[in-house]
C-alpha atoms as a PDB file:
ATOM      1  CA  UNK A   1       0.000   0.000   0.000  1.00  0.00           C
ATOM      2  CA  UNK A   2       1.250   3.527  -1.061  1.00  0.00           C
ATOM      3  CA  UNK A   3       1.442   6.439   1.235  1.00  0.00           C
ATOM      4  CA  UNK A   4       0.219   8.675  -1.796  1.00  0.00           C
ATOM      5  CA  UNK A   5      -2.654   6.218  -1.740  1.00  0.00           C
ATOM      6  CA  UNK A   6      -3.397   5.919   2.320  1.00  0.00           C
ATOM      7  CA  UNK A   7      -3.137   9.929   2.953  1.00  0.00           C
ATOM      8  CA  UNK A   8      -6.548  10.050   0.390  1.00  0.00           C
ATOM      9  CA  UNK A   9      -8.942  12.261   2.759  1.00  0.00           C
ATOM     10  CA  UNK A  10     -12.145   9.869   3.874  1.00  0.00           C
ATOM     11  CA  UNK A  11     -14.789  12.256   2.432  1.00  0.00           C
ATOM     12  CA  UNK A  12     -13.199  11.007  -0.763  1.00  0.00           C
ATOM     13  CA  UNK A  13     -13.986   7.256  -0.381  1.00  0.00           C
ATOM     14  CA  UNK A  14     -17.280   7.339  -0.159  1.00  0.00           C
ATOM     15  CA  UNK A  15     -19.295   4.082  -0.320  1.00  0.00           C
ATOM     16  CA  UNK A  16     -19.576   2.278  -3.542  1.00  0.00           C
ATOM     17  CA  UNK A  17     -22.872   1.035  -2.721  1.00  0.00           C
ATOM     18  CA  UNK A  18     -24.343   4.526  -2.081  1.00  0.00           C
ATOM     19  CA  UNK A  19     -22.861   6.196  -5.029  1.00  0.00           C
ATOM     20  CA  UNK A  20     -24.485   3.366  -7.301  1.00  0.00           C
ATOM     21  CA  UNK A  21     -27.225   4.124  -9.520  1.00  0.00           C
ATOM     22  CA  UNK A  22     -30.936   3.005  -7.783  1.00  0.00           C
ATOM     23  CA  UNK A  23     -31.502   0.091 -10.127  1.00  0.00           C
ATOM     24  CA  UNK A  24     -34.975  -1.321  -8.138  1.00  0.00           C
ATOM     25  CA  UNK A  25     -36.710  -1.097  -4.569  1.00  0.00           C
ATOM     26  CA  UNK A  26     -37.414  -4.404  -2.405  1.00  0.00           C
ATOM     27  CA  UNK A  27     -40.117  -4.541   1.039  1.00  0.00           C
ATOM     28  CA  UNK A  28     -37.986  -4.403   3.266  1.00  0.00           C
ATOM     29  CA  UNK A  29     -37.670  -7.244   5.035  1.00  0.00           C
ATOM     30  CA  UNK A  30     -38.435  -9.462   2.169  1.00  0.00           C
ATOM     31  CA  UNK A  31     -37.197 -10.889  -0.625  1.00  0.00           C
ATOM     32  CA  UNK A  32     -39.566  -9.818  -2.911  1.00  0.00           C
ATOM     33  CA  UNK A  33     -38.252  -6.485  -4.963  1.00  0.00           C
ATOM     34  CA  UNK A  34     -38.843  -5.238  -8.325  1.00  0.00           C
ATOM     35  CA  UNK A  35     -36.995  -3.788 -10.979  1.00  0.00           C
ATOM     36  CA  UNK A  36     -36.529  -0.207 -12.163  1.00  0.00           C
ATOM     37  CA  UNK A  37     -35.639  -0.777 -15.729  1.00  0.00           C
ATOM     38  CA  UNK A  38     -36.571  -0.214 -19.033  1.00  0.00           C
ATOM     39  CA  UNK A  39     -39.095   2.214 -18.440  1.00  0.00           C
ATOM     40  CA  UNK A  40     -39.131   5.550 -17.064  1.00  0.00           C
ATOM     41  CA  UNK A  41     -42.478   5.987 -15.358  1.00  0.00           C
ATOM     42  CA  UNK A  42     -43.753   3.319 -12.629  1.00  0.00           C
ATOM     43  CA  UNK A  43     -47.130   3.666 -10.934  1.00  0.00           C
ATOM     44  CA  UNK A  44     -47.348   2.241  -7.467  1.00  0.00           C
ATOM     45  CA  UNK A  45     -50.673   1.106  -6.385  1.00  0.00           C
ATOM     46  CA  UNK A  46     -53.374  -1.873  -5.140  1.00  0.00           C
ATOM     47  CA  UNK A  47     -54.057  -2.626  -8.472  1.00  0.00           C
ATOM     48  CA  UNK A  48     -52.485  -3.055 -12.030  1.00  0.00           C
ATOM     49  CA  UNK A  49     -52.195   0.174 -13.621  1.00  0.00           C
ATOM     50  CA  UNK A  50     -51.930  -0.537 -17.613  1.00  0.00           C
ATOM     51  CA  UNK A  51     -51.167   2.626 -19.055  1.00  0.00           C
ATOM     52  CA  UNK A  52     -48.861   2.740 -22.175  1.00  0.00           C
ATOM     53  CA  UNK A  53     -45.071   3.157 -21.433  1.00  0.00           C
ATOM     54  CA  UNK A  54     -45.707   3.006 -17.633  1.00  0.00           C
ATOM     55  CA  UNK A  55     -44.952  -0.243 -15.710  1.00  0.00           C
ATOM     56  CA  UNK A  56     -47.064  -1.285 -12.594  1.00  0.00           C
ATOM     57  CA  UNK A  57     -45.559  -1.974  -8.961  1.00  0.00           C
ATOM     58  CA  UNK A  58     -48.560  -4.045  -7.348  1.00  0.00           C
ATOM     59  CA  UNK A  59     -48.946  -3.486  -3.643  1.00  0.00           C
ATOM     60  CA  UNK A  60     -51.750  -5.664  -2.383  1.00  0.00           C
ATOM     61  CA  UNK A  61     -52.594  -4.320   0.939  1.00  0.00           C
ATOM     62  CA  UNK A  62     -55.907  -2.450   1.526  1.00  0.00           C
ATOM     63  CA  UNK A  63     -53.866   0.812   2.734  1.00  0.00           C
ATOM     64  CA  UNK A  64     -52.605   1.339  -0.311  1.00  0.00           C
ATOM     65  CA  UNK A  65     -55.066   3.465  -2.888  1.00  0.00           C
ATOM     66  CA  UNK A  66     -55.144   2.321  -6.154  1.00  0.00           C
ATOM     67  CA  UNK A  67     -53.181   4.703  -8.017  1.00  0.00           C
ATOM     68  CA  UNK A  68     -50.999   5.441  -4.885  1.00  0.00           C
ATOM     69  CA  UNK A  69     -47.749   7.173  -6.123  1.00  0.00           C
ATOM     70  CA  UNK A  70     -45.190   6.883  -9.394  1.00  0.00           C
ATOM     71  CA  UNK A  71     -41.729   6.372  -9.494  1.00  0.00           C
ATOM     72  CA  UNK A  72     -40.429   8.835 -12.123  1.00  0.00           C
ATOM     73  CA  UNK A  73     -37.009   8.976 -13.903  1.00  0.00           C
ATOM     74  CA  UNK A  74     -35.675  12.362 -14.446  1.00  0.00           C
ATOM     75  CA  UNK A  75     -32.644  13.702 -15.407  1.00  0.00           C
ATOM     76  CA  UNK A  76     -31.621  10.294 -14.463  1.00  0.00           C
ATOM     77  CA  UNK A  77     -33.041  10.174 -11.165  1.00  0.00           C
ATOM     78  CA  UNK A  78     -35.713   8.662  -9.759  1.00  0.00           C
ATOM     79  CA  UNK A  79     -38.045  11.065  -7.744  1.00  0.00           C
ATOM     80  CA  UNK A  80     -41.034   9.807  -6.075  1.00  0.00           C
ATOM     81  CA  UNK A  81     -44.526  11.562  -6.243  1.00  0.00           C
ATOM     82  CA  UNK A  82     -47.588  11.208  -3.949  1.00  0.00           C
ATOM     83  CA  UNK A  83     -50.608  10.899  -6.238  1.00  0.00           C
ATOM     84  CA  UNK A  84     -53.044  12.081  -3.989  1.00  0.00           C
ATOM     85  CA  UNK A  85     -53.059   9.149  -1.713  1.00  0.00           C
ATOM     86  CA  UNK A  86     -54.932   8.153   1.170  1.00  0.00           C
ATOM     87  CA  UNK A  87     -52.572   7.240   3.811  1.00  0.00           C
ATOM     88  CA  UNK A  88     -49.173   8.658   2.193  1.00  0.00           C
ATOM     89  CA  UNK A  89     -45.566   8.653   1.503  1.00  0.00           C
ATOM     90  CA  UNK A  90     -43.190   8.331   4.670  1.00  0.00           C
ATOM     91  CA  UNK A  91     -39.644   8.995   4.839  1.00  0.00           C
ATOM     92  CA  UNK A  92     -38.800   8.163   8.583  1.00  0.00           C
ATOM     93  CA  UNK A  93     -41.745   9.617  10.425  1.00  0.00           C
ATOM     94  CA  UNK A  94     -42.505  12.517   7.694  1.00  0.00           C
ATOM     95  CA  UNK A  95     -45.219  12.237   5.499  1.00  0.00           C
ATOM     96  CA  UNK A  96     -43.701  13.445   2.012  1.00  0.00           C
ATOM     97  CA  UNK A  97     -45.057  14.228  -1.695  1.00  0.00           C
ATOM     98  CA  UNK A  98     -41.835  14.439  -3.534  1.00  0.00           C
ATOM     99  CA  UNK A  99     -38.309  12.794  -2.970  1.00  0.00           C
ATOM    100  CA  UNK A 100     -35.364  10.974  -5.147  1.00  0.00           C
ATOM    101  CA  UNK A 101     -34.495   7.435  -4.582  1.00  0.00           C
ATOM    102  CA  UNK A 102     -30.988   7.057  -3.203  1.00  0.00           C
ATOM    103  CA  UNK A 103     -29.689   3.718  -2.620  1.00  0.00           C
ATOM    104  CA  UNK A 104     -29.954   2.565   0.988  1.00  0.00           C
ATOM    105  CA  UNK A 105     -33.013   5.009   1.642  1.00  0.00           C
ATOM    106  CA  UNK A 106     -36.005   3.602   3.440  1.00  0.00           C
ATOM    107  CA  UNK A 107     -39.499   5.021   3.081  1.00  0.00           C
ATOM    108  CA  UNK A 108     -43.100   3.440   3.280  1.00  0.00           C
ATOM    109  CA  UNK A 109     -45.871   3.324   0.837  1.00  0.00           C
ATOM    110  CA  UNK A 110     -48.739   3.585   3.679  1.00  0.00           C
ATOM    111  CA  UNK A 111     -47.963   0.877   5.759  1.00  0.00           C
ATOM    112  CA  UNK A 112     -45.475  -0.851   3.738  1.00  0.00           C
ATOM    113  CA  UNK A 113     -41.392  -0.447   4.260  1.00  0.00           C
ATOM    114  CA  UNK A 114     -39.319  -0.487   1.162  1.00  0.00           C
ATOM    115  CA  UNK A 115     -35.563  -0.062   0.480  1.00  0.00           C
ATOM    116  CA  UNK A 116     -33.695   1.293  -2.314  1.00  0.00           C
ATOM    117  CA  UNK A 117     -31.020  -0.358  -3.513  1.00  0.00           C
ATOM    118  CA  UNK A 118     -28.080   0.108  -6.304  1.00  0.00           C
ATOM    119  CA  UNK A 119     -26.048  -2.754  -8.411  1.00  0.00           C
ATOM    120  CA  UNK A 120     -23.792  -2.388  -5.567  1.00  0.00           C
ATOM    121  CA  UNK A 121     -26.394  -3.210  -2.715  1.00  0.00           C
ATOM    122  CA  UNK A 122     -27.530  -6.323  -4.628  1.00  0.00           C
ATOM    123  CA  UNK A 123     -23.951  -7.523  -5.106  1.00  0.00           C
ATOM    124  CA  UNK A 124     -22.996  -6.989  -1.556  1.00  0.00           C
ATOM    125  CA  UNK A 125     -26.645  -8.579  -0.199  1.00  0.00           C
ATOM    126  CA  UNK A 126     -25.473 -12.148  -2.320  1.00  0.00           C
ATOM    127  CA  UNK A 127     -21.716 -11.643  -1.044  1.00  0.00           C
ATOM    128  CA  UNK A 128     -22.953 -11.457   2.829  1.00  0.00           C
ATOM    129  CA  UNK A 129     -25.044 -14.819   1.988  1.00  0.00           C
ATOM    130  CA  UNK A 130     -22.011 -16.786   3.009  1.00  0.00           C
ATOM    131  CA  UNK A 131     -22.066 -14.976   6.339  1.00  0.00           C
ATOM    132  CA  UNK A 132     -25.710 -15.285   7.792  1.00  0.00           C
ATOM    133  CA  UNK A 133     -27.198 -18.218   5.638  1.00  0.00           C
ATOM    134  CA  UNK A 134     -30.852 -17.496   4.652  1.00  0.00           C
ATOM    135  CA  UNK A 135     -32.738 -17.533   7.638  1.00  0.00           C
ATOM    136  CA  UNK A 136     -36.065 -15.714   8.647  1.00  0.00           C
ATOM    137  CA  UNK A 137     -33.633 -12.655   9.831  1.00  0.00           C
ATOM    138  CA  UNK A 138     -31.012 -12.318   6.987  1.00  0.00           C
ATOM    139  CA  UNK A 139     -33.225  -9.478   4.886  1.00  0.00           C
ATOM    140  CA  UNK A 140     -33.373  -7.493   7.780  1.00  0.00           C
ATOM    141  CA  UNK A 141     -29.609  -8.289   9.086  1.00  0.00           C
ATOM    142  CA  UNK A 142     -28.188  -7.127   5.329  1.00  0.00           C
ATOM    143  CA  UNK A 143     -30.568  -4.028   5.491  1.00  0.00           C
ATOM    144  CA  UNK A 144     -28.960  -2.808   8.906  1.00  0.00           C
ATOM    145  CA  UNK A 145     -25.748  -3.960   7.267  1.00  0.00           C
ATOM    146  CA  UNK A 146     -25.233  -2.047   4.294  1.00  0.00           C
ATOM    147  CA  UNK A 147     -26.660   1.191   5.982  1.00  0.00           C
ATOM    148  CA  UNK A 148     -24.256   0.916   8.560  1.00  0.00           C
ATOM    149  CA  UNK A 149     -21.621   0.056   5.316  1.00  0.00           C
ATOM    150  CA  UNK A 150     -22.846   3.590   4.196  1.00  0.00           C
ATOM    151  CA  UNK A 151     -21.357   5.423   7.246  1.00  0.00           C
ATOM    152  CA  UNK A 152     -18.231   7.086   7.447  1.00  0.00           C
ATOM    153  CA  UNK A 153     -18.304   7.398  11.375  1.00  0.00           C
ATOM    154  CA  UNK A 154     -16.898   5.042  13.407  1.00  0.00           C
ATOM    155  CA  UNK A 155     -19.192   1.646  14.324  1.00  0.00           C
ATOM    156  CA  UNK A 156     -19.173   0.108  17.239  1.00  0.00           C
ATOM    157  CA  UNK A 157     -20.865  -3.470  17.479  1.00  0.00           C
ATOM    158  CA  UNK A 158     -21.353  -4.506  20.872  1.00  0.00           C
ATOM    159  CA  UNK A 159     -21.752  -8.278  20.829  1.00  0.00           C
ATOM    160  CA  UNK A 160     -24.962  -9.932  20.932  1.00  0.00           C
ATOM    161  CA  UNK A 161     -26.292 -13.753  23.067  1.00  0.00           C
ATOM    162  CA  UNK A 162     -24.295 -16.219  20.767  1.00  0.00           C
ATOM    163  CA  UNK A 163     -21.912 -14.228  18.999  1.00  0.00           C
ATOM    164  CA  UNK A 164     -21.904 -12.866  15.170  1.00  0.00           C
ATOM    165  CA  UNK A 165     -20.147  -9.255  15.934  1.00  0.00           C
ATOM    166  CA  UNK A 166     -16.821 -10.471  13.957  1.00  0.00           C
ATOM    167  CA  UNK A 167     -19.063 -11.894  10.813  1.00  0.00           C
ATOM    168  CA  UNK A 168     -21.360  -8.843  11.104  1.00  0.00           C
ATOM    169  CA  UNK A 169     -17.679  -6.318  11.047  1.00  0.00           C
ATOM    170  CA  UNK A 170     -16.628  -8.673   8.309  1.00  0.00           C
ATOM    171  CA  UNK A 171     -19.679  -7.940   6.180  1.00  0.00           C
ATOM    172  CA  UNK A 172     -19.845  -4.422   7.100  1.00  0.00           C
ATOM    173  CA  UNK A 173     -16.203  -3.993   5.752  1.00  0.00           C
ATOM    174  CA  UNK A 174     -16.804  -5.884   2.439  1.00  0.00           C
ATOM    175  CA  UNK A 175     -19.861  -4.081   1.229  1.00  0.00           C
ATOM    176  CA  UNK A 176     -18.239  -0.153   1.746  1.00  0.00           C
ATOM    177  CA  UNK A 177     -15.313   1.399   0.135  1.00  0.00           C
ATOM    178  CA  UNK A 178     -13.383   0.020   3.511  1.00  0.00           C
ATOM    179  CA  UNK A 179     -13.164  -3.232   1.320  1.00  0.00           C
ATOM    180  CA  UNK A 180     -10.232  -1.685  -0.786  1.00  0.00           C
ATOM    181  CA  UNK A 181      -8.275  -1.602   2.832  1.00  0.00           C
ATOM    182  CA  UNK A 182      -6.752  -3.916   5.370  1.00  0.00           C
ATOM    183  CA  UNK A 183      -9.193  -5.725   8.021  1.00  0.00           C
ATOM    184  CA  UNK A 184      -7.805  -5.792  10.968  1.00  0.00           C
ATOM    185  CA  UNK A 185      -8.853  -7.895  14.480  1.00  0.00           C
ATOM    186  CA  UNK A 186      -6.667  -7.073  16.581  1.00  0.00           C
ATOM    187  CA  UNK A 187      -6.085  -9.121  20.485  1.00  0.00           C
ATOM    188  CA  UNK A 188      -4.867  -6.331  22.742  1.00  0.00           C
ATOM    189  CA  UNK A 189      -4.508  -2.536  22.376  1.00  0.00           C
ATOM    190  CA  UNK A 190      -0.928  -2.462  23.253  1.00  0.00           C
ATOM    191  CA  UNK A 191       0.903   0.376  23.988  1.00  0.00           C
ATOM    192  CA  UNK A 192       0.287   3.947  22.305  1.00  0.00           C
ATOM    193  CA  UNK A 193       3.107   3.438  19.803  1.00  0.00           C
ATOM    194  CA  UNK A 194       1.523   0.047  18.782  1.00  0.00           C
ATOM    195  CA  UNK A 195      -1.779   1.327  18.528  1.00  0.00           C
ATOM    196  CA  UNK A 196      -0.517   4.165  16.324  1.00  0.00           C
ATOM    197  CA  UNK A 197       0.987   1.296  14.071  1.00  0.00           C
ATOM    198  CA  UNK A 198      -2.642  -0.310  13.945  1.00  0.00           C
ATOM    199  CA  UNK A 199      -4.363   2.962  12.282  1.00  0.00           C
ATOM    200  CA  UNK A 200      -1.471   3.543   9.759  1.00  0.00           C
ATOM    201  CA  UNK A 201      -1.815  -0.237   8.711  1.00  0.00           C
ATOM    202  CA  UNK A 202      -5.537  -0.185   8.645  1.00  0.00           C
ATOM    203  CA  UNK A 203      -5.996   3.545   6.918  1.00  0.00           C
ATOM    204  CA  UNK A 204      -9.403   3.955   5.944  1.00  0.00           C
ATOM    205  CA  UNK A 205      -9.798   0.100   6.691  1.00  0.00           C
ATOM    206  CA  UNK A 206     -12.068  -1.566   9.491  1.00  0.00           C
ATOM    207  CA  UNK A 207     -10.422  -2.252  12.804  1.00  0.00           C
ATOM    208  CA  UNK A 208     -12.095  -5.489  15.044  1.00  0.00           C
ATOM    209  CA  UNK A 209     -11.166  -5.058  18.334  1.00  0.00           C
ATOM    210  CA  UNK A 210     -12.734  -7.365  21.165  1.00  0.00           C
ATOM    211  CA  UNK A 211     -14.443  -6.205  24.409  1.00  0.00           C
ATOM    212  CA  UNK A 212     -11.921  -8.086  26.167  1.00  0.00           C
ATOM    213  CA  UNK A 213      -8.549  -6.200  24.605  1.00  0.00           C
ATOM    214  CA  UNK A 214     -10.453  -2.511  25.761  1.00  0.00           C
ATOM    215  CA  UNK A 215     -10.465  -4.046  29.238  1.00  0.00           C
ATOM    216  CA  UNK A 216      -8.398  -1.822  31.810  1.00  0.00           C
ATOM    217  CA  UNK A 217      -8.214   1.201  28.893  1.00  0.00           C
ATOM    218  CA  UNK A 218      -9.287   4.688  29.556  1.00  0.00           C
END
């Protein structure tokens, strides 16, 4: 590894996956997504919307109106638009009529979560596969994943009943630009000099440190 290469400032490594293109939108907490492509217009609704040029995302759930919202691409962008709905948009807790699709963002179509997600996201979800299996939790383990792959503060994963914090740090590391740098899990702290060693090796890397080796430090 170059020094030229490790003195790059963080704000210039941001995440791959959140600088992808949106390329589709999933329930969140599902497997079931669909694809934004070949079209430029999407309605979202209860029902099938055949309209010419426009696909149809079909929501069955009795919240959602029957011409609920489109999914618009623009400028190549995909914005969101309320369509006069009955129960709304929601990004976090506020009820919205307009916003773009960034990878990673969550927002609900009444009651319904959904994700965005980019090449990148989908790439990463089937690369953390070999780390949590397929069980009833994996969608909603890789969704808390790759957002917290998105950060550029530090993480701190306090392990859970059973284990999983080291598999959970690996798959954090391999789905953000921190992949392109060293992975390091380290025993002990050691002394100041050592631990200054640790950062230079790991640069913008991801640094595993047990609760055990923080015993005893300040």
């Amino acid at each position: 590894m170059s020094q030229g290469t490790a003195s790059l400032p963080p704000q210039e490594r941001q995440s791959w996956i959140l600088n992808d293109a949106v390329v589709g939108i999933r329930i969140a907490g599902t497997s079931f997504d669909y694809v934004l492509a070949g079209r430029e217009l999407y309605w979202i609704g209860r029902t099938q919307i055949h309209e010419q040029g426009a696909g149809s995302i079909v929501i069955d759930n009795p919240h959602v109106s029957d011409r609920h919202a489109t999914i618009e691409l623009r400028n190549g962008r995909w914005i969101v638009f309320d369509r006069d709905s009955r129960n709304g948009i929601f990004v976090g807790d506020e009820r919205r009529t307009m916003f773009e699709l960034v990878p990673g963002l969550s927002f609900r179509i009444a009651s319904i979560p959904l994700v965005a997600y980019s090449e990148g996201g989908r790439r990463a979800r089937a690369q953390m596969q070999r780390y949590f299996g397929l069980g009833d939790g994996f969608q909603v383990t890789v969704e808390g994943v790759l957002r917290a792959a998105g950060e550029r503060r530090h993480i701190a994963l306090i392990e859970p009943p059973g284990g999983g914090a080291l598999a959970v740090a690996r798959a954090i590391h391999d789905a953000s630009s921190r992949a392109t740098w060293p992975l390091e899990v380290v025993s002990t702290l050691g002394t100041e000099r050592e631990q200054r060693k640790l950062l230079d090796r790991a640069a913008y890397g991801t640094i595993v440190i047990p609760t055990e080796a923080c015993s005893g430090v300040g």
